[in-house]
N, C-alpha and C. Protein backbone atom coordinates (compact mmCIF):
# COMPACT_ATOMS: atom_id res chain seq x y z
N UNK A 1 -5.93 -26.63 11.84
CA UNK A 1 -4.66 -27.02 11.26
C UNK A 1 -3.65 -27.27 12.36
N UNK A 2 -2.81 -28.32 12.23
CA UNK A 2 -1.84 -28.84 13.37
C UNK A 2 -0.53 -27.68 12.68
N UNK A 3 0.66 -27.75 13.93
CA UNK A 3 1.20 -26.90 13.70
C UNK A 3 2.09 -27.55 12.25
N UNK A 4 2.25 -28.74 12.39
CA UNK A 4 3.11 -29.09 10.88
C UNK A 4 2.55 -28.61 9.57
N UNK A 5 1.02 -28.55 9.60
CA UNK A 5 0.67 -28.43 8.60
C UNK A 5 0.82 -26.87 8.23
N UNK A 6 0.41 -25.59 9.37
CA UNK A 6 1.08 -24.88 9.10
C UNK A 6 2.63 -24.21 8.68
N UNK A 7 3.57 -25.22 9.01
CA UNK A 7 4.90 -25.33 8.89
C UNK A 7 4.76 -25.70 7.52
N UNK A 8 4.30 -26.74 7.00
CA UNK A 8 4.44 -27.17 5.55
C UNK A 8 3.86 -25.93 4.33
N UNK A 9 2.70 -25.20 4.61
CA UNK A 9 2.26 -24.21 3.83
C UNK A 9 3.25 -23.34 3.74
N UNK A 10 3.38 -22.78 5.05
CA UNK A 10 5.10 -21.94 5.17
C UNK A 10 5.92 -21.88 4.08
N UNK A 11 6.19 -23.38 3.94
CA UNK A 11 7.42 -23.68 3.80
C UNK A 11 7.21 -23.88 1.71
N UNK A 12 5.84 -23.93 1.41
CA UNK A 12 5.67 -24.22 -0.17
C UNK A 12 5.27 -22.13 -0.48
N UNK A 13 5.20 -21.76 1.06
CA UNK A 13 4.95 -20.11 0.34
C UNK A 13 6.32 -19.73 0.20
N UNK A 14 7.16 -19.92 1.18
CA UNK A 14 8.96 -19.41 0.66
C UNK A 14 9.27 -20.19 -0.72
N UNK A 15 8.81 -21.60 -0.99
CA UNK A 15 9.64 -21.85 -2.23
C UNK A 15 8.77 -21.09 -3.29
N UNK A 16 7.97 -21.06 -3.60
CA UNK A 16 7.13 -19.93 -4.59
C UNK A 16 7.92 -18.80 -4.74
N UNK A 17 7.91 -18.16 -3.01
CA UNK A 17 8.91 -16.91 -3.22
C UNK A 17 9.92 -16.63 -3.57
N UNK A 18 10.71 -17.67 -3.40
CA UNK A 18 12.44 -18.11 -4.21
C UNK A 18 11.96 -18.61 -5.48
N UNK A 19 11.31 -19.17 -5.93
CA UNK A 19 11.12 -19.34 -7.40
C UNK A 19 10.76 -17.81 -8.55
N UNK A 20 10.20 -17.19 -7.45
CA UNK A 20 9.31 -15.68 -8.24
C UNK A 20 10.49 -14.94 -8.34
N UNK A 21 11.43 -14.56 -7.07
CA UNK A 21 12.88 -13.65 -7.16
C UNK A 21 13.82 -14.68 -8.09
N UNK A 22 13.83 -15.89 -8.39
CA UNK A 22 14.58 -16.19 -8.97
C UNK A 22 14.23 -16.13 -10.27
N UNK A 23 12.95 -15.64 -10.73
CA UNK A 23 12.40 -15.54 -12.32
C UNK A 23 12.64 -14.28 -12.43
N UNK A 24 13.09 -13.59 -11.33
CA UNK A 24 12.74 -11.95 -11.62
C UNK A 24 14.02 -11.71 -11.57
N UNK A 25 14.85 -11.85 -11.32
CA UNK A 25 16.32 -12.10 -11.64
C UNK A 25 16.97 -12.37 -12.99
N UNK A 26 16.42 -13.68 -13.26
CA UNK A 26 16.73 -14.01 -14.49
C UNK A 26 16.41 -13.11 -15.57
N UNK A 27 15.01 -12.20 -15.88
CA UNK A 27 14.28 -11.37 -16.32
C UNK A 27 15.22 -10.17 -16.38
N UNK A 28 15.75 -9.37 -15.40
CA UNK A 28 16.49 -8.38 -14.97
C UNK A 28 18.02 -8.91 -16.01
N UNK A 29 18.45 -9.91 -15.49
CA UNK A 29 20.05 -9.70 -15.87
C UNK A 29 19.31 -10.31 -17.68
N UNK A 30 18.55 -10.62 -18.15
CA UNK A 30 18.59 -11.17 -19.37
C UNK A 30 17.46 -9.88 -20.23
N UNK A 31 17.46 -8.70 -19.67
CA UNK A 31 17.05 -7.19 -19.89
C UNK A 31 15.39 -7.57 -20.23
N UNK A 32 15.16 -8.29 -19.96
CA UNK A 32 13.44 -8.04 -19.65
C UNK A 32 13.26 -7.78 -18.13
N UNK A 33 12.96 -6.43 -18.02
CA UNK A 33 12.83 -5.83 -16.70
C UNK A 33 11.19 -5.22 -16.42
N UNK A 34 10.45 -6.17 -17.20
CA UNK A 34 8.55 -5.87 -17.27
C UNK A 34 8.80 -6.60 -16.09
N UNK A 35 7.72 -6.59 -14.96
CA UNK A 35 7.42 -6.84 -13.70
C UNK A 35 6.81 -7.69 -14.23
N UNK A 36 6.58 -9.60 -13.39
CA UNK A 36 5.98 -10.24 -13.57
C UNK A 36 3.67 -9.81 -13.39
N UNK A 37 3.46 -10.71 -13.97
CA UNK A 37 1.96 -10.28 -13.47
C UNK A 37 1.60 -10.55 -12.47
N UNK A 38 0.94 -9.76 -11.98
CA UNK A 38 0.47 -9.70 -10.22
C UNK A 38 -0.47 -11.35 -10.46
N UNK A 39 -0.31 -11.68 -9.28
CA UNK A 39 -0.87 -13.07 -8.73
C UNK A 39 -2.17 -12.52 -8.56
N UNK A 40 -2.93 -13.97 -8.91
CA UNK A 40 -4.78 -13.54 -8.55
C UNK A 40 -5.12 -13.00 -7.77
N UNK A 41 -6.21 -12.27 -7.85
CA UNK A 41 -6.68 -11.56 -6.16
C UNK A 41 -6.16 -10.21 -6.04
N UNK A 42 -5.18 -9.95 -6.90
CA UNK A 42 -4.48 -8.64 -5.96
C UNK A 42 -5.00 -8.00 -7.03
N UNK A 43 -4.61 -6.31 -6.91
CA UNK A 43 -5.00 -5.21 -7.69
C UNK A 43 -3.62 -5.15 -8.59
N UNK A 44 -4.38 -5.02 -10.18
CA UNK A 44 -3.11 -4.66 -11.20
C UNK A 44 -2.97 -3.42 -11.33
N UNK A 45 -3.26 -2.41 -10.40
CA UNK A 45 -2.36 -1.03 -10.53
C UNK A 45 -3.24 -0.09 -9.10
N UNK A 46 -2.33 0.96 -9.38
CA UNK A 46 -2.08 1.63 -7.91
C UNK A 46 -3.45 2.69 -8.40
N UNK A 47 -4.20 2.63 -6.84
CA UNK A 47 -5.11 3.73 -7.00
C UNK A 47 -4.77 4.82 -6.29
N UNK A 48 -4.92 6.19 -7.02
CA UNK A 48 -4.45 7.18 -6.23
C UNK A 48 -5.65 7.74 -4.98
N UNK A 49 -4.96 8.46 -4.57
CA UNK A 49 -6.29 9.10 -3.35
C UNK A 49 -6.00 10.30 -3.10
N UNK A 50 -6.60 11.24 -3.49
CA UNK A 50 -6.62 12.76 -3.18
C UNK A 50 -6.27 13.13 -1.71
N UNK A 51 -5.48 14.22 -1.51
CA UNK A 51 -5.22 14.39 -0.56
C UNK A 51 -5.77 15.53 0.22
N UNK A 52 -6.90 16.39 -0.69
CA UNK A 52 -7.78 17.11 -0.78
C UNK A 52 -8.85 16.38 0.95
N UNK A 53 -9.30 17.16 1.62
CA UNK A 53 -10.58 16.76 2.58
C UNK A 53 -11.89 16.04 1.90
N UNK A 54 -12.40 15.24 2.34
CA UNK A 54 -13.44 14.67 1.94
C UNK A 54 -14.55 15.95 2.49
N UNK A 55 -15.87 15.56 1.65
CA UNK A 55 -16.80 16.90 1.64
C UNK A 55 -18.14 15.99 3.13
N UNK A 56 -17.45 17.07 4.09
CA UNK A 56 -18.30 16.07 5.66
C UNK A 56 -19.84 16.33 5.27
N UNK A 57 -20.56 16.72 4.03
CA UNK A 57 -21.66 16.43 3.76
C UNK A 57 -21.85 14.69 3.54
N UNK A 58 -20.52 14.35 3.03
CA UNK A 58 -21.24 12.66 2.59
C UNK A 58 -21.36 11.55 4.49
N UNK A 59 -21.00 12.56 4.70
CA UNK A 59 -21.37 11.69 6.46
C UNK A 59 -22.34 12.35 7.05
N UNK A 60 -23.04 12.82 6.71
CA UNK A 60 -24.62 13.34 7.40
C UNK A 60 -25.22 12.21 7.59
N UNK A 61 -25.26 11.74 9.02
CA UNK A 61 -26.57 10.85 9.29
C UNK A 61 -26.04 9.28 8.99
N UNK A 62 -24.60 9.08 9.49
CA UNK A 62 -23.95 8.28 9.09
C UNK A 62 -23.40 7.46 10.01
N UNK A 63 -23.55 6.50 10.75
CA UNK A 63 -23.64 5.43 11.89
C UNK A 63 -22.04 5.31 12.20
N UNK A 64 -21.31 5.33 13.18
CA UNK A 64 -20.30 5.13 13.62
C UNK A 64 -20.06 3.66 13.14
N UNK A 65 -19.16 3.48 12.85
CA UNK A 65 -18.69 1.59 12.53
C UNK A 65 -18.68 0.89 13.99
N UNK A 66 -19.30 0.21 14.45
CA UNK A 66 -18.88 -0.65 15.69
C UNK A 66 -19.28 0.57 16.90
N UNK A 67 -19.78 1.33 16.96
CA UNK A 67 -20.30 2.13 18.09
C UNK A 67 -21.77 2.36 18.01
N UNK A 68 -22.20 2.36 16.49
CA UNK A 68 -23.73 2.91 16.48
C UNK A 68 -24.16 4.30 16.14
N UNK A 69 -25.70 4.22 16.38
CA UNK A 69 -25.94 5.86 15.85
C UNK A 69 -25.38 6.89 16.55
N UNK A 70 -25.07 7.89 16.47
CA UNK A 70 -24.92 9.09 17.69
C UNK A 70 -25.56 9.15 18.71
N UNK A 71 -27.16 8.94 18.27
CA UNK A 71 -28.07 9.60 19.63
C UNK A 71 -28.44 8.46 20.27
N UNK A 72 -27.93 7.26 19.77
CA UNK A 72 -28.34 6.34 21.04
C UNK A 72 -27.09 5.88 21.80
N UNK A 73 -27.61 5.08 22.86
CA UNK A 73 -26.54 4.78 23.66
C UNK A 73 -26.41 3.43 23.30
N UNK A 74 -24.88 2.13 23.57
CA UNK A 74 -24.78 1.29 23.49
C UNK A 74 -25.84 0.15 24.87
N UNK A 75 -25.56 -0.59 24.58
CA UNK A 75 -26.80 -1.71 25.36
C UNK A 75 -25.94 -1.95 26.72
């Protein structure tokens, strides 16, 4: 992509974004204050996560990400 063309995507993601605050505005002062629906792709609600320790049994024997097994060495 040349840099205009990135400039032009830019520039149709801010007007989306001024169009979305400006629906959500309108929504607010005209007392519908329901949150628009989340855009494709994203998650429609919050997952929680315990703050409890994970049980270090489920990593027995469990490969480092991007380093490898324990007992060997890298190349």
């Amino acid at each position: 992509m040349s840099v205009q063309d990135d400039l032009a995507a830019v520039r149709r993601r801010l007007q989306d974004l001024e169009h979305t605050v400006e629906e959500l505005e309108r929504r607010v002062r005209s007392g519908q204050v329901a949150p628009p629906a989340p855009a494709s792709g994203r998650a429609a609600s919050m997952v929680t996560i315990p703050d409890a320790p994970y049980d270090a049994g489920q990593w027995t024997d469990v490969d480092d990400e991007g380093l490898g097994a324990r007992d060997r060495h890298a190349p």
